[in-house]
C-alpha atoms as a PDB file:
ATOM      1  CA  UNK A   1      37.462 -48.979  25.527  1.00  0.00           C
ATOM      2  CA  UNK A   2      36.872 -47.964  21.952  1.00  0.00           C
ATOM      3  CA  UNK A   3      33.336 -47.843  27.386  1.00  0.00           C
ATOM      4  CA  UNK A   4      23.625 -51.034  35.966  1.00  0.00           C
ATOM      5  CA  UNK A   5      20.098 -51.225  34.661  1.00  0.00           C
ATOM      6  CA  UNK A   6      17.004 -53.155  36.325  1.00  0.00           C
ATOM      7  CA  UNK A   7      16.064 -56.557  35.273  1.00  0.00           C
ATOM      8  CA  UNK A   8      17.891 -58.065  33.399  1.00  0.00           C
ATOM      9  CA  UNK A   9      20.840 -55.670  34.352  1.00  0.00           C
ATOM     10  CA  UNK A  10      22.912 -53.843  31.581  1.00  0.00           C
ATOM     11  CA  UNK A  11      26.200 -56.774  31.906  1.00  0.00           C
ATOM     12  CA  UNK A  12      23.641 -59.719  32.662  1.00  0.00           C
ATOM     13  CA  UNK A  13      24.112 -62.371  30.440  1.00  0.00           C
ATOM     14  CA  UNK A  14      22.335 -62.137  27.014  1.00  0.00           C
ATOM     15  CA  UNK A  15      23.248 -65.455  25.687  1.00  0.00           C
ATOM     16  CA  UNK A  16      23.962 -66.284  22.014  1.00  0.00           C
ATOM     17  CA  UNK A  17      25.672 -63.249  20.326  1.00  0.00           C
ATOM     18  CA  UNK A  18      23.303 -60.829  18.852  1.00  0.00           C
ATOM     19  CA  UNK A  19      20.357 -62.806  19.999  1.00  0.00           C
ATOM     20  CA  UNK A  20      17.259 -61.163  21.751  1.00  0.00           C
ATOM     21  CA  UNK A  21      15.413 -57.649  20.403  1.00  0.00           C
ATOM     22  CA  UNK A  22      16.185 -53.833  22.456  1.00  0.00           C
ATOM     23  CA  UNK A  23      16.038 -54.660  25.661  1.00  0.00           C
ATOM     24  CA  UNK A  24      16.749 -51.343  27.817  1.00  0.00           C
ATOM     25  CA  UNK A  25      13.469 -50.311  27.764  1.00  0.00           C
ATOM     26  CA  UNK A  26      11.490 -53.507  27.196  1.00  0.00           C
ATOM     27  CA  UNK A  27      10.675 -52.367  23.435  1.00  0.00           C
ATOM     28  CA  UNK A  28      10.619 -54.902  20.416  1.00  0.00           C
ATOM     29  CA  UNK A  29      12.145 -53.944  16.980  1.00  0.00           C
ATOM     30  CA  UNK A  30       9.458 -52.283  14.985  1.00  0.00           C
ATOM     31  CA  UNK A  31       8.197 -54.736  12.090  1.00  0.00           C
ATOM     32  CA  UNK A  32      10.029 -54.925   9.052  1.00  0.00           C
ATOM     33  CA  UNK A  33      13.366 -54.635  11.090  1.00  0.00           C
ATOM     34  CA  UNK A  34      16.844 -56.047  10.088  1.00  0.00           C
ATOM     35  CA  UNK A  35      17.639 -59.059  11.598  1.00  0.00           C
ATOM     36  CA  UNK A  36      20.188 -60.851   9.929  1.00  0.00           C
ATOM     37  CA  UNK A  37      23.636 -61.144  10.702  1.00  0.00           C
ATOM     38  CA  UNK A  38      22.840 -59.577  14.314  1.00  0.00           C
ATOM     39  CA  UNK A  39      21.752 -56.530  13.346  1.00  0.00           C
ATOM     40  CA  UNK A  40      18.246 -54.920  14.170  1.00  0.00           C
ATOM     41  CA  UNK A  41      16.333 -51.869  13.634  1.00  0.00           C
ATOM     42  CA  UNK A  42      15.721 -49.456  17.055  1.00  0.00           C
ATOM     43  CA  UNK A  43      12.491 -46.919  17.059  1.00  0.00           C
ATOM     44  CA  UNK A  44      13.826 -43.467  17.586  1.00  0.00           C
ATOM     45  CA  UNK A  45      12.938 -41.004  20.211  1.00  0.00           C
ATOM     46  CA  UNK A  46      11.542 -37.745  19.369  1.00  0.00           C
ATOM     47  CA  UNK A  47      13.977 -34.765  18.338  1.00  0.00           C
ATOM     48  CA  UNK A  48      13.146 -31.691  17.076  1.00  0.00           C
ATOM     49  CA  UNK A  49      15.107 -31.039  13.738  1.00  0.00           C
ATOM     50  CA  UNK A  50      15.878 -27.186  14.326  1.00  0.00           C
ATOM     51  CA  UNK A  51      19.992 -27.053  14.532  1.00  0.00           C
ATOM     52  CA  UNK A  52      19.846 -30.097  13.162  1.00  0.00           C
ATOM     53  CA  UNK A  53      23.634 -30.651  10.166  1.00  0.00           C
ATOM     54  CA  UNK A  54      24.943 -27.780  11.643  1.00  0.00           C
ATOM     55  CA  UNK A  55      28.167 -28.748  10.866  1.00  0.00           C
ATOM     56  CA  UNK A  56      29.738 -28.868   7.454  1.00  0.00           C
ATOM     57  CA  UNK A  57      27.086 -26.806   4.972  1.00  0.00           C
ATOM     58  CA  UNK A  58      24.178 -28.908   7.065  1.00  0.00           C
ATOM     59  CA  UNK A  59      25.838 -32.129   6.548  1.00  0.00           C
ATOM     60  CA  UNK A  60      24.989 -32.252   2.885  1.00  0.00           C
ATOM     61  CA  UNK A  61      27.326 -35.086   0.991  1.00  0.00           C
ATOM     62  CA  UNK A  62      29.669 -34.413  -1.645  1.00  0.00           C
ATOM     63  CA  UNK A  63      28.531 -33.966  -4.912  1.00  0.00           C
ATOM     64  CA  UNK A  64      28.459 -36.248  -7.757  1.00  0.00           C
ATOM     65  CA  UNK A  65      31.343 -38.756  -8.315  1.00  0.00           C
ATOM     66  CA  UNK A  66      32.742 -38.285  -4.722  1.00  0.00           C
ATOM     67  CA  UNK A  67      33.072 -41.066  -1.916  1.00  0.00           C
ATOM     68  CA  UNK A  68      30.046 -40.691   1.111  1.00  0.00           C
ATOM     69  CA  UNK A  69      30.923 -39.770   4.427  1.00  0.00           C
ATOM     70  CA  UNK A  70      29.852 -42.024   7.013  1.00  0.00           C
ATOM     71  CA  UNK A  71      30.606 -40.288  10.467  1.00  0.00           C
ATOM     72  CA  UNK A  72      31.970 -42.542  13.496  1.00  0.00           C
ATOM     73  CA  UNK A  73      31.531 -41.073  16.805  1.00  0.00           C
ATOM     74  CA  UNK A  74      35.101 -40.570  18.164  1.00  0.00           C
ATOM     75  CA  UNK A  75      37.450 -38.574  18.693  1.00  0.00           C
ATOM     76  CA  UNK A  76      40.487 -41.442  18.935  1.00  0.00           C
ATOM     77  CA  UNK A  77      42.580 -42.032  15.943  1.00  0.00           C
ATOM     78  CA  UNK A  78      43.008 -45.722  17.353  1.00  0.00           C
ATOM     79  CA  UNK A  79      39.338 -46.374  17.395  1.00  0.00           C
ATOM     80  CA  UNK A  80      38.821 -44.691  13.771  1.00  0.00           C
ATOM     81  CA  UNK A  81      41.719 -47.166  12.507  1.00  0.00           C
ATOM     82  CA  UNK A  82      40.620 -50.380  14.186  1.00  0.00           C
ATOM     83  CA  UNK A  83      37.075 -49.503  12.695  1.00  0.00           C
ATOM     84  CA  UNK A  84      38.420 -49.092   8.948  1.00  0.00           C
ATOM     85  CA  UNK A  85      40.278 -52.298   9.482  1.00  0.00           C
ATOM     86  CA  UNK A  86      37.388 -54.216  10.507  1.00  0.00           C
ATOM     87  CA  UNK A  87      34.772 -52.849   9.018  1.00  0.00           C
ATOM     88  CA  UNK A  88      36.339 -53.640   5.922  1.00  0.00           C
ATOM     89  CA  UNK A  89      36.232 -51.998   2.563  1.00  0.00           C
ATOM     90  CA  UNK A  90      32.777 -49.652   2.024  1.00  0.00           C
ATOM     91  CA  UNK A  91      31.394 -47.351  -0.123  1.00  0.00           C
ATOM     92  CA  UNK A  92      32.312 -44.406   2.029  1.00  0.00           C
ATOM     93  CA  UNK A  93      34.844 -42.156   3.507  1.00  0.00           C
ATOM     94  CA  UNK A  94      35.125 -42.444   7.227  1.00  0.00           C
ATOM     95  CA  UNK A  95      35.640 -39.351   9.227  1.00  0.00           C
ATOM     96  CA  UNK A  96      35.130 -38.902  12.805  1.00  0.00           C
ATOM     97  CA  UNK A  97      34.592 -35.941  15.269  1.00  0.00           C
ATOM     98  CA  UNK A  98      37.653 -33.647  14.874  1.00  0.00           C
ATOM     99  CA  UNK A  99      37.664 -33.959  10.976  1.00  0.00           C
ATOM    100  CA  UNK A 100      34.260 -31.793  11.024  1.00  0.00           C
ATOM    101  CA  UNK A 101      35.078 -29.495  13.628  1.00  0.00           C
ATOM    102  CA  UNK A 102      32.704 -31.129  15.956  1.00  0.00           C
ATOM    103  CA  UNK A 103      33.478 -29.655  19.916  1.00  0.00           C
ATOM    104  CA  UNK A 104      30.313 -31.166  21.659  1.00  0.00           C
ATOM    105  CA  UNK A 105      29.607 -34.124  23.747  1.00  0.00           C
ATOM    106  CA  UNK A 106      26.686 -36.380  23.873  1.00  0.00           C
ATOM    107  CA  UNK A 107      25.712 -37.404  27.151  1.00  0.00           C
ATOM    108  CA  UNK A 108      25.947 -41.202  27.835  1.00  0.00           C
ATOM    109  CA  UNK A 109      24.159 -41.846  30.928  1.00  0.00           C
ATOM    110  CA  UNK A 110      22.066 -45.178  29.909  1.00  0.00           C
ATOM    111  CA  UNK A 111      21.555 -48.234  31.608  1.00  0.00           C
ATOM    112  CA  UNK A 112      22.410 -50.258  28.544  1.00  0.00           C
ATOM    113  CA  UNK A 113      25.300 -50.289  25.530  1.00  0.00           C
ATOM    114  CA  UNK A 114      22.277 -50.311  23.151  1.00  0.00           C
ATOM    115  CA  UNK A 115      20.875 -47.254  24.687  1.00  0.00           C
ATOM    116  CA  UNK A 116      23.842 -45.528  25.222  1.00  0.00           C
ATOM    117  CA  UNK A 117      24.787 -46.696  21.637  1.00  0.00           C
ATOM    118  CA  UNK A 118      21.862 -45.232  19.714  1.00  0.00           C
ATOM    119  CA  UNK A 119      21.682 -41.949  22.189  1.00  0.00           C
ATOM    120  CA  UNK A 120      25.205 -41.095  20.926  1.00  0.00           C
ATOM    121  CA  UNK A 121      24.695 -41.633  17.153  1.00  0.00           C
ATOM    122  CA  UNK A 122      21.282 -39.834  17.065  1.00  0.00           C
ATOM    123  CA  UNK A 123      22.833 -37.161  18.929  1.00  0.00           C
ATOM    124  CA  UNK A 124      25.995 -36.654  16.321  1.00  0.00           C
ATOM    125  CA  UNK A 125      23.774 -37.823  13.427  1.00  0.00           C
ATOM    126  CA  UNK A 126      21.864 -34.732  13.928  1.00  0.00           C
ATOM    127  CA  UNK A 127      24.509 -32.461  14.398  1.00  0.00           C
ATOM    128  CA  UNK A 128      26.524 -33.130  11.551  1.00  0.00           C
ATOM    129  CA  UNK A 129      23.637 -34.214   8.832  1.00  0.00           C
ATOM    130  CA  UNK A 130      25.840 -37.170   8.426  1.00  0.00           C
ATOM    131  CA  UNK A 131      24.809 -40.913   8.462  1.00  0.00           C
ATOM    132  CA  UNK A 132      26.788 -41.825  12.135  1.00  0.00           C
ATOM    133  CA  UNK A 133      28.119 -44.827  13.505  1.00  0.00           C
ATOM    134  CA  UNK A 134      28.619 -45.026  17.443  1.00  0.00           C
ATOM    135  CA  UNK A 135      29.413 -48.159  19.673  1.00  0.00           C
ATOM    136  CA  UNK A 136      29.560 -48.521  23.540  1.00  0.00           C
ATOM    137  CA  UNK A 137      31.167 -51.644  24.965  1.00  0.00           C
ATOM    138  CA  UNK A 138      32.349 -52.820  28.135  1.00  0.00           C
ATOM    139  CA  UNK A 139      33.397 -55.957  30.248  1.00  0.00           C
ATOM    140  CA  UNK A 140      30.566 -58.268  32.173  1.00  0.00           C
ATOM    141  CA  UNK A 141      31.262 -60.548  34.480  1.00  0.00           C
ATOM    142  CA  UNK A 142      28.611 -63.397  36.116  1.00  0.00           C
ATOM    143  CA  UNK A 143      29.915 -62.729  39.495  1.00  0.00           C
ATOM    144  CA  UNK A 144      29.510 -59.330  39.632  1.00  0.00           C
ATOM    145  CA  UNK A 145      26.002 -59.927  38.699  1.00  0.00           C
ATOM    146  CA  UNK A 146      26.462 -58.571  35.427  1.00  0.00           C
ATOM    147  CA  UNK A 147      29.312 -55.907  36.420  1.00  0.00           C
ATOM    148  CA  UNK A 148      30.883 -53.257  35.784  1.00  0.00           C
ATOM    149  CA  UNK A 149      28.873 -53.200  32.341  1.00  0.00           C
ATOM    150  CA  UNK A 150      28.092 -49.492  31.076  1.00  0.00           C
ATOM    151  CA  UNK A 151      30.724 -48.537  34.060  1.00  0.00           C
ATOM    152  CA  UNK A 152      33.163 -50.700  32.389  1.00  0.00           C
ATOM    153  CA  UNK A 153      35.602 -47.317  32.095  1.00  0.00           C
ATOM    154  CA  UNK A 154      34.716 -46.336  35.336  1.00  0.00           C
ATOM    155  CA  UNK A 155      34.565 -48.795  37.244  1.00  0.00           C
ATOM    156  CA  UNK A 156      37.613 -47.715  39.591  1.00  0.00           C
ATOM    157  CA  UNK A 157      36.830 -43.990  39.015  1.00  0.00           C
ATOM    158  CA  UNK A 158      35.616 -41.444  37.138  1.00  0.00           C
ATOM    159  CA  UNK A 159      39.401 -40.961  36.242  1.00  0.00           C
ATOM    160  CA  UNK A 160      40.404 -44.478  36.419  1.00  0.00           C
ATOM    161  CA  UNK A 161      43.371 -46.101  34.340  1.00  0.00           C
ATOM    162  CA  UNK A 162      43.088 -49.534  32.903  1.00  0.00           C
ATOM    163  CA  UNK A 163      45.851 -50.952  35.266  1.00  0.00           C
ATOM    164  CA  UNK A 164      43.543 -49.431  38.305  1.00  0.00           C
ATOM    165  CA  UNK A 165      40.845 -50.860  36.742  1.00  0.00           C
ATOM    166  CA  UNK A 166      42.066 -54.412  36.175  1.00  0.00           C
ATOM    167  CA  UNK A 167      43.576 -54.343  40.248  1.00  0.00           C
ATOM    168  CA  UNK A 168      39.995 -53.673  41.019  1.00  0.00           C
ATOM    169  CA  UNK A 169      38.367 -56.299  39.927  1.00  0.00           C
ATOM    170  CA  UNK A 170      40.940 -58.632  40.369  1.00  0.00           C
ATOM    171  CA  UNK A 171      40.446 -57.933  44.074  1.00  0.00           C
ATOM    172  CA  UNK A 172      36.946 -58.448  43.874  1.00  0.00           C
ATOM    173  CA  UNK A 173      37.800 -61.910  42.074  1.00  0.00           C
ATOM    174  CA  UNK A 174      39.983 -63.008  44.902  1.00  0.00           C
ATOM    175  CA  UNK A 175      39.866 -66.910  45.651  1.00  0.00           C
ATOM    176  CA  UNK A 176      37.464 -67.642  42.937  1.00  0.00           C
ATOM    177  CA  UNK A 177      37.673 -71.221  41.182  1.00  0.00           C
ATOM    178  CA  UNK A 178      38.154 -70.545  37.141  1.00  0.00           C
ATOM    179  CA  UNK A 179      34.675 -71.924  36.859  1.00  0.00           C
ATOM    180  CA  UNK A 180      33.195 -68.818  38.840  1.00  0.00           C
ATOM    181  CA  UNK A 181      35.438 -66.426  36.819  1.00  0.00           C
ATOM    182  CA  UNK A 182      33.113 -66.602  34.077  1.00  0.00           C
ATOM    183  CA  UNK A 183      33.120 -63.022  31.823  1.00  0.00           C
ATOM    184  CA  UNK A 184      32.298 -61.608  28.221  1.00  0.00           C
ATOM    185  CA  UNK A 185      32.915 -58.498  26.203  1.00  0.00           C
ATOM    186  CA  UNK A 186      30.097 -57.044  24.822  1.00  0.00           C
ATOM    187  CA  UNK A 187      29.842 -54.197  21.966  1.00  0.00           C
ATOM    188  CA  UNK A 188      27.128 -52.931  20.546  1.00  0.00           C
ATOM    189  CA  UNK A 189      27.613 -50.321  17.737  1.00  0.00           C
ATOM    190  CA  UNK A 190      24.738 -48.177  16.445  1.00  0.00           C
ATOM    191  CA  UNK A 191      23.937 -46.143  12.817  1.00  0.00           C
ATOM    192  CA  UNK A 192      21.667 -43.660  12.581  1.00  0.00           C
ATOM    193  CA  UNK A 193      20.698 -41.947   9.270  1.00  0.00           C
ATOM    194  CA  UNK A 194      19.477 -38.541   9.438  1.00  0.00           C
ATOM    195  CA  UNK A 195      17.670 -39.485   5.874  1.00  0.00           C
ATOM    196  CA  UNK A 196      14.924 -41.424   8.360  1.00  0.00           C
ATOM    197  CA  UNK A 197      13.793 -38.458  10.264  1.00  0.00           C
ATOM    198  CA  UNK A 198       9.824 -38.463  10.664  1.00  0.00           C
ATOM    199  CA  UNK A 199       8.094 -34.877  10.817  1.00  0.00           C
ATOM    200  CA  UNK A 200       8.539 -35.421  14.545  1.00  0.00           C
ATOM    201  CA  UNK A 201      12.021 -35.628  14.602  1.00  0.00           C
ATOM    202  CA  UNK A 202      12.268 -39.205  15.442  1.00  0.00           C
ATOM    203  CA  UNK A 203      15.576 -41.014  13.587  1.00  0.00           C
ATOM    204  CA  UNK A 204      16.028 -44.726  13.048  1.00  0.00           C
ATOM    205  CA  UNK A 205      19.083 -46.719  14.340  1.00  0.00           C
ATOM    206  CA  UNK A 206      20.161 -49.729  13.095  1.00  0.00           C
ATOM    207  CA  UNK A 207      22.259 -52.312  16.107  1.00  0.00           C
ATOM    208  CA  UNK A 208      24.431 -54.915  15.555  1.00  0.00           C
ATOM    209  CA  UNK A 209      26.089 -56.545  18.495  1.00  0.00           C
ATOM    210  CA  UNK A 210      29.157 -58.829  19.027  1.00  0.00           C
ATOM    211  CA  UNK A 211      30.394 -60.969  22.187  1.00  0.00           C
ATOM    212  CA  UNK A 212      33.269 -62.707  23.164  1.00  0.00           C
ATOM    213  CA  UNK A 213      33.179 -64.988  26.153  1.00  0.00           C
ATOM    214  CA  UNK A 214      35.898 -66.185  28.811  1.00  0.00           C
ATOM    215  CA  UNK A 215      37.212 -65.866  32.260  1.00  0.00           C
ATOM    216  CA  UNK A 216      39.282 -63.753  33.926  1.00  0.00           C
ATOM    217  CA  UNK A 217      42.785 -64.627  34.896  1.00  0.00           C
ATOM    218  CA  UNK A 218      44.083 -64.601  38.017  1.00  0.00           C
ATOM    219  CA  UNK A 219      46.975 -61.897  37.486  1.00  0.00           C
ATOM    220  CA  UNK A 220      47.877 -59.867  34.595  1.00  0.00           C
ATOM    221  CA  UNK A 221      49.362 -61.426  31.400  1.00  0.00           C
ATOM    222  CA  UNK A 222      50.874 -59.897  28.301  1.00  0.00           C
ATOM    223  CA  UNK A 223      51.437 -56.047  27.432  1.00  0.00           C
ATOM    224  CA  UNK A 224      49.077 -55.767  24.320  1.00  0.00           C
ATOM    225  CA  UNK A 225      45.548 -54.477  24.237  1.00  0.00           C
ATOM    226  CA  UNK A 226      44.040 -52.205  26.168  1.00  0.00           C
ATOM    227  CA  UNK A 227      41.483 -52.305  28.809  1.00  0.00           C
ATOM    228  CA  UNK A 228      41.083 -55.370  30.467  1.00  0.00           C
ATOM    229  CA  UNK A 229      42.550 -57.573  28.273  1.00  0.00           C
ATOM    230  CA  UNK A 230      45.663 -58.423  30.214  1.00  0.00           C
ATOM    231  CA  UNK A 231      43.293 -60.383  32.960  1.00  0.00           C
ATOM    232  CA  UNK A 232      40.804 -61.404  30.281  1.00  0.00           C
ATOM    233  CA  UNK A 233      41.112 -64.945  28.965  1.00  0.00           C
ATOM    234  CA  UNK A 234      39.008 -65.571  26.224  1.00  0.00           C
ATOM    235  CA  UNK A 235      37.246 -68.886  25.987  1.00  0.00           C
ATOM    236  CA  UNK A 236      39.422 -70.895  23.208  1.00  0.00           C
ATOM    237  CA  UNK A 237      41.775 -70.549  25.934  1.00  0.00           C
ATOM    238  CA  UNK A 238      42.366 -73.488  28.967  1.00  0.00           C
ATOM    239  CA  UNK A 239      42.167 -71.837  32.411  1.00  0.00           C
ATOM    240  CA  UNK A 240      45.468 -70.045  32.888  1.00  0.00           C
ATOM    241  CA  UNK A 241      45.651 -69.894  29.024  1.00  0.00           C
ATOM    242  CA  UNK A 242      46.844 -66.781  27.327  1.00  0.00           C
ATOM    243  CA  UNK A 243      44.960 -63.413  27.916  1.00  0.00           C
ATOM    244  CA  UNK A 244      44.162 -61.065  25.045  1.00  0.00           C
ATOM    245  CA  UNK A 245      46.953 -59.087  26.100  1.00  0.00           C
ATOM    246  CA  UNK A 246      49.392 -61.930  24.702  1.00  0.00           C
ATOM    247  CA  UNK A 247      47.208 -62.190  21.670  1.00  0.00           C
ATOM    248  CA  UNK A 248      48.356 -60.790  17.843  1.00  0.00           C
ATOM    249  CA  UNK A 249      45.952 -57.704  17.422  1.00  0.00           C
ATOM    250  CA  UNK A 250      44.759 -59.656  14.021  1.00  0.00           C
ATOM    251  CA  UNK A 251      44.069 -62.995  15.875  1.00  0.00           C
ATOM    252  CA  UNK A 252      42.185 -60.597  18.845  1.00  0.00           C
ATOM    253  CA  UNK A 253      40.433 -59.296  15.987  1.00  0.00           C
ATOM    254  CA  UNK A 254      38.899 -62.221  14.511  1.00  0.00           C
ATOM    255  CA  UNK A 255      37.269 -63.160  17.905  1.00  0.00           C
ATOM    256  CA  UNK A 256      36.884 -59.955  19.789  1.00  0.00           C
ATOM    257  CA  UNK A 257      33.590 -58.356  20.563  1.00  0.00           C
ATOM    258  CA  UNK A 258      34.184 -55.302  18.230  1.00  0.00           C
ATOM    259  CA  UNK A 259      35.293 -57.445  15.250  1.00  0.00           C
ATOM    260  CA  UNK A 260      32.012 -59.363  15.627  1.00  0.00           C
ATOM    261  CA  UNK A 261      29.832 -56.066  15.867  1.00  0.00           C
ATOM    262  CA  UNK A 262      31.836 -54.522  13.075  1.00  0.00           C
ATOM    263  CA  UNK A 263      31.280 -57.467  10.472  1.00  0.00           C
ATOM    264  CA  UNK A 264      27.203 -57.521  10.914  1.00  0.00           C
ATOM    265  CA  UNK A 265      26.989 -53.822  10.869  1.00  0.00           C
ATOM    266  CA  UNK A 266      29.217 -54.369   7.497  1.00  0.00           C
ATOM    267  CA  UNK A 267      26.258 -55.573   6.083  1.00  0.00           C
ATOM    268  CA  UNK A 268      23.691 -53.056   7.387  1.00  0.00           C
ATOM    269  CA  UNK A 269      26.196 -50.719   5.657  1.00  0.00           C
ATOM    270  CA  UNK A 270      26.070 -51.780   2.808  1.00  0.00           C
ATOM    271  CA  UNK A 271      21.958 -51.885   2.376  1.00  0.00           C
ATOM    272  CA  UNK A 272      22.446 -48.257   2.191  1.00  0.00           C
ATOM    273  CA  UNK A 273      25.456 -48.501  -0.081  1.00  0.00           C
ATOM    274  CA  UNK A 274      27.295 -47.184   2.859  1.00  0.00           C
END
């Protein structure tokens, strides 16, 4: 999934898509921020710039006349494809982990997709030297208080599969009415651009978030998708209505939580001509 906090908790409901400032740590966007089409500006944390575009003559971007390289945080050709398709056409080349040689791992252990998010394209923004694009995503669900949420991948496991996963929570759902099988898919993708570095090491991120709300189904539906899509139903849908899983991949795409994210941070890309 191109993946429990305090009050509210990291899968509570936000409300309207893309509404509402950084919550994970209480902090408001900084003044001046971006805040249309869902997007936002994030303060960055301090981080010392030695070792910083290690990778690829320290990140420096082609010279003149080429194409930009905007890095996304992955290392799955799925996930780099789906992005190109929805970001649309930009002004760069994307390229993600493996293209630069890139072995390390940034650790994802927030309480929120927006924190987890911005932690992981800081962390490969300053590796690479590269402007970086990261999401984190994941399933909530209002009687679960919220849950799995950041766990979303885990939520059977460390080593879960999707099918152990969806049997999971389909056990926790047992018995429950479609009107308390309320859920949403939330994504919340991240850039960070090394070019915004203070002399303390602190880098900007830019958010934009997407949601899609439904229910989930009783029992499995449909073989396409991934995650939990065969027991999600999204809202357009009657109770017992199709799950993503027996969607198109370019009607899931119009109303999924990713294609939402990806067309507001479209626009935050191309501010920076991106």
């Amino acid at each position: 999934m191109f993946v429990n906090s305090g009050t509210p908790r990291s899968g509570g409901h936000r409300g309207a898509e893309g509404a509402g400032g950084y919550r994970g740590e209480g902090r408001q966007p900084e003044p001046g921020g971006y805040r249309g089409e869902g997007g936002q500006s994030e303060p960055g944390g301090r981080r010392g710039t030695e070792g910083a575009g290690r990778y690829l003559g320290e990140g420096r971007q082609p010279g003149l006349g080429a194409r930009r390289r905007l890095l996304v945080a992955t290392r799955s050709a799925h996930k780099l494809r789906e992005l190109r398709e929805l970001l649309g056409p930009l002004h760069s080349e994307l390229v993600d982990l493996d293209d630069l040689g890139i072995a390390d791992e940034a650790v994802e252990d927030g309480e929120t997709f927006e924190a987890n998010a911005s932690k992981k394209a800081r962390f490969f923004a300053d590796l690479s030297g590269l402007p970086t694009l990261a999401d984190d995503s994941g399933l909530e669900v209002d009687a679960l208080d919220g849950g799995p949420g950041v766990r979303t991948r885990r939520y059977a496991g460390e080593t879960a599969t999707d099918e152990q996963n969806n049997a999971k929570l389909l056990r926790a759902m047992a018995g429950l009415k479609p009107a308390s099988r309320g859920a949403r898919y939330r994504c919340v993708l991240a850039l960070a651009l090394p070019e915004t570095r203070g002399p303390r090491g602190g880098m900007r991120v830019r958010l934009a978030r997407g949601t899609c709300a439904g229910r989930i189904a009783t029992a499995p539906r449909g073989d396409g998708g991934f995650g939990y899509d065969p027991i999600f139903e999204p809202a357009v849908e009657p109770p017992g209505g199709r799950t993503l899983g027996e969607w198109t991949a370019e009607a899931k795409n119009r109303i999924s939580h990713r294609g939402r994210a990806a067309r507001r941070m479209h626009a935050i890309l191309a501010e920076f001509e991106l």
